[in-house]
PDB file of N, CA and C in Angstrom:
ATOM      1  N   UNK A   1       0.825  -1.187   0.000  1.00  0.00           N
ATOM      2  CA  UNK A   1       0.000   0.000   0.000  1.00  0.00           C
ATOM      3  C   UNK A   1       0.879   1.265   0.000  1.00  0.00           C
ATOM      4  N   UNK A   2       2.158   1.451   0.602  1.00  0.00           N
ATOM      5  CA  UNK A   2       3.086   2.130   0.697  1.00  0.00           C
ATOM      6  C   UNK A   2       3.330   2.572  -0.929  1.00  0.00           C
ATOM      7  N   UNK A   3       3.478   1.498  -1.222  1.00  0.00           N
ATOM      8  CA  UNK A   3       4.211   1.629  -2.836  1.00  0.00           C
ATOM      9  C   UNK A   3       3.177   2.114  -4.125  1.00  0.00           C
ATOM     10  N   UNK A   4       1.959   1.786  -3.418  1.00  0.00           N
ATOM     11  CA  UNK A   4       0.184   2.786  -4.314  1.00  0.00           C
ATOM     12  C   UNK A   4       0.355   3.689  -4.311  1.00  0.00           C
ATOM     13  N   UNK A   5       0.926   4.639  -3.097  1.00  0.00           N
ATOM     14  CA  UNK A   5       1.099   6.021  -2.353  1.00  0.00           C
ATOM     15  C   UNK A   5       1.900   6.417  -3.259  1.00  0.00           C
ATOM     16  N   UNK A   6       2.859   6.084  -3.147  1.00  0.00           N
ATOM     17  CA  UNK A   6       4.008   6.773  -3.878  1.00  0.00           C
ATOM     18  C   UNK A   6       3.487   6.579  -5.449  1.00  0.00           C
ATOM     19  N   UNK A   7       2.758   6.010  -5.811  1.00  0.00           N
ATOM     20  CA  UNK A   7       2.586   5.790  -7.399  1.00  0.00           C
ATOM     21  C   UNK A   7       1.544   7.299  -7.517  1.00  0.00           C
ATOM     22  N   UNK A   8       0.352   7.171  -6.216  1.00  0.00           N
ATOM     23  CA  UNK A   8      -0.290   8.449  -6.470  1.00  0.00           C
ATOM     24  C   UNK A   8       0.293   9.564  -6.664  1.00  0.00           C
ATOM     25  N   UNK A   9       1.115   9.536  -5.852  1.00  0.00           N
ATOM     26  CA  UNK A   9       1.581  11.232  -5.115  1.00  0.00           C
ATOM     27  C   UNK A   9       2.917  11.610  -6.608  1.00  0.00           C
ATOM     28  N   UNK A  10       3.207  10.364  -7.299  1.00  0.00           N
ATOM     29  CA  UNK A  10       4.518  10.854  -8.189  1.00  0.00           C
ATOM     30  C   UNK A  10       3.657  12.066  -9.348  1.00  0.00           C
ATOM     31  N   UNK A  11       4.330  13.098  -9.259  1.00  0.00           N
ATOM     32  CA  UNK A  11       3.718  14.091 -10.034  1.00  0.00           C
ATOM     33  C   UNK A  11       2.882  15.120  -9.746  1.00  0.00           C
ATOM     34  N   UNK A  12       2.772  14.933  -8.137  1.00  0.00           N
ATOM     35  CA  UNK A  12       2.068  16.374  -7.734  1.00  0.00           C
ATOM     36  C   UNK A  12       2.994  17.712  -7.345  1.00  0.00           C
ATOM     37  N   UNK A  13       4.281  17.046  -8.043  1.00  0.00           N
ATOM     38  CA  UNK A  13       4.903  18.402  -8.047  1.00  0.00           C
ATOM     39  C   UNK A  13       5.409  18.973  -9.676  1.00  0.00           C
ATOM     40  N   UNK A  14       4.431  18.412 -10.345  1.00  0.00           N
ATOM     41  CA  UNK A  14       4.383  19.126 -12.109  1.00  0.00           C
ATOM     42  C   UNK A  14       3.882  20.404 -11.784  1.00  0.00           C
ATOM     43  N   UNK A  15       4.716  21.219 -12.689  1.00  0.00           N
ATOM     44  CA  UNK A  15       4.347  22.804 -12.417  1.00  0.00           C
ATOM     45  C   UNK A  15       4.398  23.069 -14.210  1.00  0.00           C
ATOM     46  N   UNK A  16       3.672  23.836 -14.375  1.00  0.00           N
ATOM     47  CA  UNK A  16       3.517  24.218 -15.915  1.00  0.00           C
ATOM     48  C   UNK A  16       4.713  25.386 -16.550  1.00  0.00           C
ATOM     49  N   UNK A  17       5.221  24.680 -17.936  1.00  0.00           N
ATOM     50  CA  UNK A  17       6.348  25.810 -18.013  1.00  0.00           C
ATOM     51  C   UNK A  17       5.801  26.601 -19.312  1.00  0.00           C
ATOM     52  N   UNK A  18       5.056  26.712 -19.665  1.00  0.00           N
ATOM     53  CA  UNK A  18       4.550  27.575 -20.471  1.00  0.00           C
ATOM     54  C   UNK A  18       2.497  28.011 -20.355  1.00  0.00           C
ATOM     55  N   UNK A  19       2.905  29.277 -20.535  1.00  0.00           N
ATOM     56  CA  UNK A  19       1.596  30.141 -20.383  1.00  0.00           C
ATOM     57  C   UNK A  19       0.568  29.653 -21.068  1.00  0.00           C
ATOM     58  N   UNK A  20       0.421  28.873 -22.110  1.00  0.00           N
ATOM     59  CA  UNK A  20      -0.992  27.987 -23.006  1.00  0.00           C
ATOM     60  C   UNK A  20      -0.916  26.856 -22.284  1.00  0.00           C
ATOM     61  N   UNK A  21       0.128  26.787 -21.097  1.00  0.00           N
ATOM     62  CA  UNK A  21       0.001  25.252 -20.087  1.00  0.00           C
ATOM     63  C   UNK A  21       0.024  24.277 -20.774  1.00  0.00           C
ATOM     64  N   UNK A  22       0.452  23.724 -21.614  1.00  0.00           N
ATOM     65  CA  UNK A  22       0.615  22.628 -22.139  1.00  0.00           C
ATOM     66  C   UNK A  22       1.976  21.821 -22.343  1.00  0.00           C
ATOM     67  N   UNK A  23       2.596  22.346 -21.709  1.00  0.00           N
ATOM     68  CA  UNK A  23       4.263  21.610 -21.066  1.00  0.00           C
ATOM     69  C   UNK A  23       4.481  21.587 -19.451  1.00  0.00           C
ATOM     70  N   UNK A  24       4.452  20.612 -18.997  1.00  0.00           N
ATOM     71  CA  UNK A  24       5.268  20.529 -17.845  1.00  0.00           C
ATOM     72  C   UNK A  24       6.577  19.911 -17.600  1.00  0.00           C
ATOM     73  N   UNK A  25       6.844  20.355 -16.522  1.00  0.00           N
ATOM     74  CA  UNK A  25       8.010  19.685 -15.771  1.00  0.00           C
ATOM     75  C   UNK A  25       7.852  19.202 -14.233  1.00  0.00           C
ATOM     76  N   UNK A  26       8.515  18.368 -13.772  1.00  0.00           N
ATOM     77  CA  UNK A  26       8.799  17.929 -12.163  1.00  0.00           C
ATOM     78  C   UNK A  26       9.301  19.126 -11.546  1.00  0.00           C
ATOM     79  N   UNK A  27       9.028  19.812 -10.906  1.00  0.00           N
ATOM     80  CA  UNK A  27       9.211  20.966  -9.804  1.00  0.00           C
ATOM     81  C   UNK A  27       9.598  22.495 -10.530  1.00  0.00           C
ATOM     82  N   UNK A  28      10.025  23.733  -9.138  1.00  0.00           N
ATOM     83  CA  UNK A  28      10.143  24.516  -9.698  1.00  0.00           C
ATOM     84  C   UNK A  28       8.474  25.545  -8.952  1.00  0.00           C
ATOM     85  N   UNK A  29       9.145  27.112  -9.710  1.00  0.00           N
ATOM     86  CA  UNK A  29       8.637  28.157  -9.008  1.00  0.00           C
ATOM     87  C   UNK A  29       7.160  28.326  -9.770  1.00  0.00           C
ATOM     88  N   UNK A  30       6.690  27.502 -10.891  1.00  0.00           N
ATOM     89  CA  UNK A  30       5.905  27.949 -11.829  1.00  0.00           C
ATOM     90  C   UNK A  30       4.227  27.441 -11.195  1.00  0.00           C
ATOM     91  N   UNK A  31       3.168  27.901 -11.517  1.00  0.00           N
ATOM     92  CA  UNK A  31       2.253  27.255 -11.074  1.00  0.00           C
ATOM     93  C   UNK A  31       1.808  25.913 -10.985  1.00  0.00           C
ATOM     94  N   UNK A  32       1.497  25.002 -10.608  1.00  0.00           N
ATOM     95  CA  UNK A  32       1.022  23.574 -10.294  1.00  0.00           C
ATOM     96  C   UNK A  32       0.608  23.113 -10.740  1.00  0.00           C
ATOM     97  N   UNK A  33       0.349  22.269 -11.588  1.00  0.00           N
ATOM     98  CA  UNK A  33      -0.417  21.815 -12.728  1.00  0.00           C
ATOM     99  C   UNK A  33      -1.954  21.103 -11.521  1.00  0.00           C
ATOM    100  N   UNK A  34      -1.649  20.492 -10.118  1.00  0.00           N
ATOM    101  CA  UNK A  34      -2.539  20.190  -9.238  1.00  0.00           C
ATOM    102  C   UNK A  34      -2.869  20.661  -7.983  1.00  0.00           C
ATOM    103  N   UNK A  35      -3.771  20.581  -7.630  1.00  0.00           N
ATOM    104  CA  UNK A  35      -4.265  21.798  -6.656  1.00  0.00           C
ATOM    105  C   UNK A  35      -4.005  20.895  -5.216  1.00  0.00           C
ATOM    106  N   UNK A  36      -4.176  22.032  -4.581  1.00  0.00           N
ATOM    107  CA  UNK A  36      -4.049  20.957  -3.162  1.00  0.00           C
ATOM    108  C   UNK A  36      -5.308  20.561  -3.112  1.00  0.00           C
ATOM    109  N   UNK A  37      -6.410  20.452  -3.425  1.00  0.00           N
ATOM    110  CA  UNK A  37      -7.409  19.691  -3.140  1.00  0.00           C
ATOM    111  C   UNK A  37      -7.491  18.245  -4.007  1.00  0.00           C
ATOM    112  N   UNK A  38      -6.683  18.504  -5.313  1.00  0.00           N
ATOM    113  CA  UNK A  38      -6.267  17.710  -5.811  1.00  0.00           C
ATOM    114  C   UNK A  38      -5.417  16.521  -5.199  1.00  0.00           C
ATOM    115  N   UNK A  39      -4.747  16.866  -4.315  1.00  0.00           N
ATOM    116  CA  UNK A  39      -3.729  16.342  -3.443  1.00  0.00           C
ATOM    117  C   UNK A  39      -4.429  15.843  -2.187  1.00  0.00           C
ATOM    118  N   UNK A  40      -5.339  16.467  -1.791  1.00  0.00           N
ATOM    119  CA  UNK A  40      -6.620  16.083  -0.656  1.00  0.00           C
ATOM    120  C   UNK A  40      -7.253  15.102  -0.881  1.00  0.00           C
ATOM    121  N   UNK A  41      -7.764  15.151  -2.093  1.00  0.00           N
ATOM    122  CA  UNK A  41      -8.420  14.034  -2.558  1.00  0.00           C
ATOM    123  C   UNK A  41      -7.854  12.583  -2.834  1.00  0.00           C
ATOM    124  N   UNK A  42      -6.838  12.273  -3.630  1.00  0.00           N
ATOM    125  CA  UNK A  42      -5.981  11.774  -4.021  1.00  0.00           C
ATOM    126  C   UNK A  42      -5.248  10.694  -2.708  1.00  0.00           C
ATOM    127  N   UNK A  43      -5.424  11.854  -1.254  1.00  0.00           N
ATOM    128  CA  UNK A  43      -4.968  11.089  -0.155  1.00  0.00           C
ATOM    129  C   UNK A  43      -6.063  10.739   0.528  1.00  0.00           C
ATOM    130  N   UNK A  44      -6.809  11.254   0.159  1.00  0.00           N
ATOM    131  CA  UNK A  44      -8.497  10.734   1.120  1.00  0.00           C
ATOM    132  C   UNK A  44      -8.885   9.195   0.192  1.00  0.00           C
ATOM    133  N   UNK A  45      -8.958   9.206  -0.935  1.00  0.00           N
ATOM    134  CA  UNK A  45      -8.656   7.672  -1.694  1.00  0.00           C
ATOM    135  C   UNK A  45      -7.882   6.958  -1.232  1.00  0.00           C
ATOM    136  N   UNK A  46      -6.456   6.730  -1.424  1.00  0.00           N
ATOM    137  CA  UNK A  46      -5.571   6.362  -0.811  1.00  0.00           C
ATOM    138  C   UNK A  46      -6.073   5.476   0.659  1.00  0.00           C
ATOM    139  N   UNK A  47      -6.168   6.790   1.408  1.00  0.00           N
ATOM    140  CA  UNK A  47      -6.842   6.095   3.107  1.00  0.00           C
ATOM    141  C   UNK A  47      -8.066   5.084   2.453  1.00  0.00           C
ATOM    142  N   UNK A  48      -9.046   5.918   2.466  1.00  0.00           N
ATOM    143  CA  UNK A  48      -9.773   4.623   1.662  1.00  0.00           C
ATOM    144  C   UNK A  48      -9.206   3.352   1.512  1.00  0.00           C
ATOM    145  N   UNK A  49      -8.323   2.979   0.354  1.00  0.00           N
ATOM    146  CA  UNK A  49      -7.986   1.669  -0.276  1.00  0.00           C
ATOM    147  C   UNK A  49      -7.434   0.913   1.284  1.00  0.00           C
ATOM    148  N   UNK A  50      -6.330   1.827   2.141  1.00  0.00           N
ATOM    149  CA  UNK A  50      -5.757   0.889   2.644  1.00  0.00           C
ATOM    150  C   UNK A  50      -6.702   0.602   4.012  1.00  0.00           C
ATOM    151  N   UNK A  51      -8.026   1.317   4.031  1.00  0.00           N
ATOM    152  CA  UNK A  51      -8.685   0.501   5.042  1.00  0.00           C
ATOM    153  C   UNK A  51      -9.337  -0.683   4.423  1.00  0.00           C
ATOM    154  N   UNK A  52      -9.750  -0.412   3.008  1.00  0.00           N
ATOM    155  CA  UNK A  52     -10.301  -1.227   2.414  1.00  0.00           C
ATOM    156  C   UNK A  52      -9.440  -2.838   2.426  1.00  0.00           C
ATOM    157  N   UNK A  53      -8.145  -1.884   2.282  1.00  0.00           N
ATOM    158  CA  UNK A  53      -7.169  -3.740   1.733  1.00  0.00           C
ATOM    159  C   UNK A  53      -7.215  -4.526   3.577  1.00  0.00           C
ATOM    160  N   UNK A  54      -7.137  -3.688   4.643  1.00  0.00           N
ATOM    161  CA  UNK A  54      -6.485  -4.285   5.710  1.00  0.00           C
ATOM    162  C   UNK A  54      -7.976  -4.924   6.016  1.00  0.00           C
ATOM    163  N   UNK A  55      -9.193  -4.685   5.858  1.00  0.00           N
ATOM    164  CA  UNK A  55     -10.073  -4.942   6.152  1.00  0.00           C
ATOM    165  C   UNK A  55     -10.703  -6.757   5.475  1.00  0.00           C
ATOM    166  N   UNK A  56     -10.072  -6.568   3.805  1.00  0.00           N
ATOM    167  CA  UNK A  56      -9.963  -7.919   3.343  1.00  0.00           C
ATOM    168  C   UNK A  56      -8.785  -8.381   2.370  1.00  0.00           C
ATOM    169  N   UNK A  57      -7.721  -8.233   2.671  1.00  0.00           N
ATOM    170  CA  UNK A  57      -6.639  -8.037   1.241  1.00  0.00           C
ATOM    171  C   UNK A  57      -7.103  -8.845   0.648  1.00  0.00           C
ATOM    172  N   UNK A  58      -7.144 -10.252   0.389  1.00  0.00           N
ATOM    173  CA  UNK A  58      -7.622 -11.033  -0.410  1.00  0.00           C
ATOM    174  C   UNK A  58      -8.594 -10.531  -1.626  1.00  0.00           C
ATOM    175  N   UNK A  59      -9.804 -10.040  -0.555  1.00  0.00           N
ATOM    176  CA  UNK A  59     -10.143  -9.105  -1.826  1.00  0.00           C
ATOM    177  C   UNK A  59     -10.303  -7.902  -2.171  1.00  0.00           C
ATOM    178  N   UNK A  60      -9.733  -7.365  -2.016  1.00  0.00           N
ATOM    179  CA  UNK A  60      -9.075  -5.982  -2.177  1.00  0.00           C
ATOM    180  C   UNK A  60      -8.768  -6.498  -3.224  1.00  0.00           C
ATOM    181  N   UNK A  61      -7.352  -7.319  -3.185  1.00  0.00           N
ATOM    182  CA  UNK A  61      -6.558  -7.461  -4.687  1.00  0.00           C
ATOM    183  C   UNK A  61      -7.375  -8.174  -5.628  1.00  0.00           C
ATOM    184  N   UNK A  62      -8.265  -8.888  -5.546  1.00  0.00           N
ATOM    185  CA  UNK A  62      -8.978  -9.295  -6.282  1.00  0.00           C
ATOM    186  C   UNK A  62     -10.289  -8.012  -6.997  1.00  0.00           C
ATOM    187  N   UNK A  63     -10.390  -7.482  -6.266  1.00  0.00           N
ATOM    188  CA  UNK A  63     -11.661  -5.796  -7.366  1.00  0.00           C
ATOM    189  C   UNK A  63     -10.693  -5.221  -8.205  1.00  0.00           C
ATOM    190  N   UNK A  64      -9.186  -5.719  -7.276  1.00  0.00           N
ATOM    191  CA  UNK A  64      -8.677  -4.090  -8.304  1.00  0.00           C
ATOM    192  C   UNK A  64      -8.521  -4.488  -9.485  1.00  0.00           C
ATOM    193  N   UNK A  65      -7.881  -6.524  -9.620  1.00  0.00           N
ATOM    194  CA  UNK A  65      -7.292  -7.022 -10.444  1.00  0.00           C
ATOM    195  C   UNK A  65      -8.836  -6.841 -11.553  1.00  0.00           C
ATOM    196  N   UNK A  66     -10.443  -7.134 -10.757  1.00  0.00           N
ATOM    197  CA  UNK A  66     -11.113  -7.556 -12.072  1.00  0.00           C
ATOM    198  C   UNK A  66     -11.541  -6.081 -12.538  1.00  0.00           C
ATOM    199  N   UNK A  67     -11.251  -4.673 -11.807  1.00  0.00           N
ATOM    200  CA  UNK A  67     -11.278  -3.139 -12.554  1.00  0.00           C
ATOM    201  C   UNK A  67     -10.275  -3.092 -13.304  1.00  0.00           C
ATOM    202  N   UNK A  68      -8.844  -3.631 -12.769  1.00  0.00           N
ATOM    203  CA  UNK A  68      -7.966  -3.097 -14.175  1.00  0.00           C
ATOM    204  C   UNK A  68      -8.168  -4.152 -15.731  1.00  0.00           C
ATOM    205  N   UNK A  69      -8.850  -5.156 -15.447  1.00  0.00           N
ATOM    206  CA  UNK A  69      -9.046  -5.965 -16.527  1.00  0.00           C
ATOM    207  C   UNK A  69     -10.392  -5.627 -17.261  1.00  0.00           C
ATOM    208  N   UNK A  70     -11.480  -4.690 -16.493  1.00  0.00           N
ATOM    209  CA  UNK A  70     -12.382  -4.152 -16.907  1.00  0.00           C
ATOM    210  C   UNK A  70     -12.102  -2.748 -17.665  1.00  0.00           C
ATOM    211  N   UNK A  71     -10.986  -1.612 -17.395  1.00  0.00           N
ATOM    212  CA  UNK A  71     -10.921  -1.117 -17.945  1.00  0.00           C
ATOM    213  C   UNK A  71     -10.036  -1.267 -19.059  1.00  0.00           C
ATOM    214  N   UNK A  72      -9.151  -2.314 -19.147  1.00  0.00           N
ATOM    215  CA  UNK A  72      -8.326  -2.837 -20.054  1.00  0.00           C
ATOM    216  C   UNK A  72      -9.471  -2.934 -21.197  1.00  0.00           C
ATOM    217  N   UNK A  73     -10.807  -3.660 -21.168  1.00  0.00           N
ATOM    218  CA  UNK A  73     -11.631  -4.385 -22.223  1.00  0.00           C
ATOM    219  C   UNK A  73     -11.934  -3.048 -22.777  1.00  0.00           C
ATOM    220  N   UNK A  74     -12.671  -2.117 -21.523  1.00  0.00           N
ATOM    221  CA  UNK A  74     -12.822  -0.323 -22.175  1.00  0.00           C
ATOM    222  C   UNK A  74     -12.139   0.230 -23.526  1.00  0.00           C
ATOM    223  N   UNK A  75     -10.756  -0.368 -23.117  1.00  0.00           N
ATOM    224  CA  UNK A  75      -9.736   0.266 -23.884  1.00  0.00           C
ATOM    225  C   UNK A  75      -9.380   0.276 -25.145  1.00  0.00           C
ATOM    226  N   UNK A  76      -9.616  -0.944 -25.745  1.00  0.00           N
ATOM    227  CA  UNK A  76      -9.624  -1.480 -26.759  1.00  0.00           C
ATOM    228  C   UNK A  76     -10.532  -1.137 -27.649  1.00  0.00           C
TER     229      UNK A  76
END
């Protein structure tokens, strides 16, 4: 669950380097491409999952496995 976290959180420090915002980069003085509520949210999920996983891991890993195979079919 540690290692979900860090998958969320990689990139909430993209800051936009041009004024039509359509380039970023990893850090820096420029505005944020995500808001802190963005970042609120993002960790209020997070809590979520890992009460969710400690509550049944078994299946925990089993919704996520048959959502990412559900949106996999989406995809195509």
């Amino acid at each position: 669950m540690v290692f979900s976290a860090l998958q969320r959180v990689h990139g909430f420090d993209l800051v936009w380097t041009d004024v039509e915002r359509t380039t970023v980069r990893h850090g820096g003085s420029a505005a944020y491409v995500h808001s802190l509520g963005d970042l609120r949210q993002a960790l209020a999920t997070w809590q979520d999952d890992c009460r969710n996983y400690d509550a049944d891991p078994a299946g925990y890993v089993q919704r996520k496995r048959e959502a990412a195979r559900a949106a996999a079919q989406r995809d195509r």
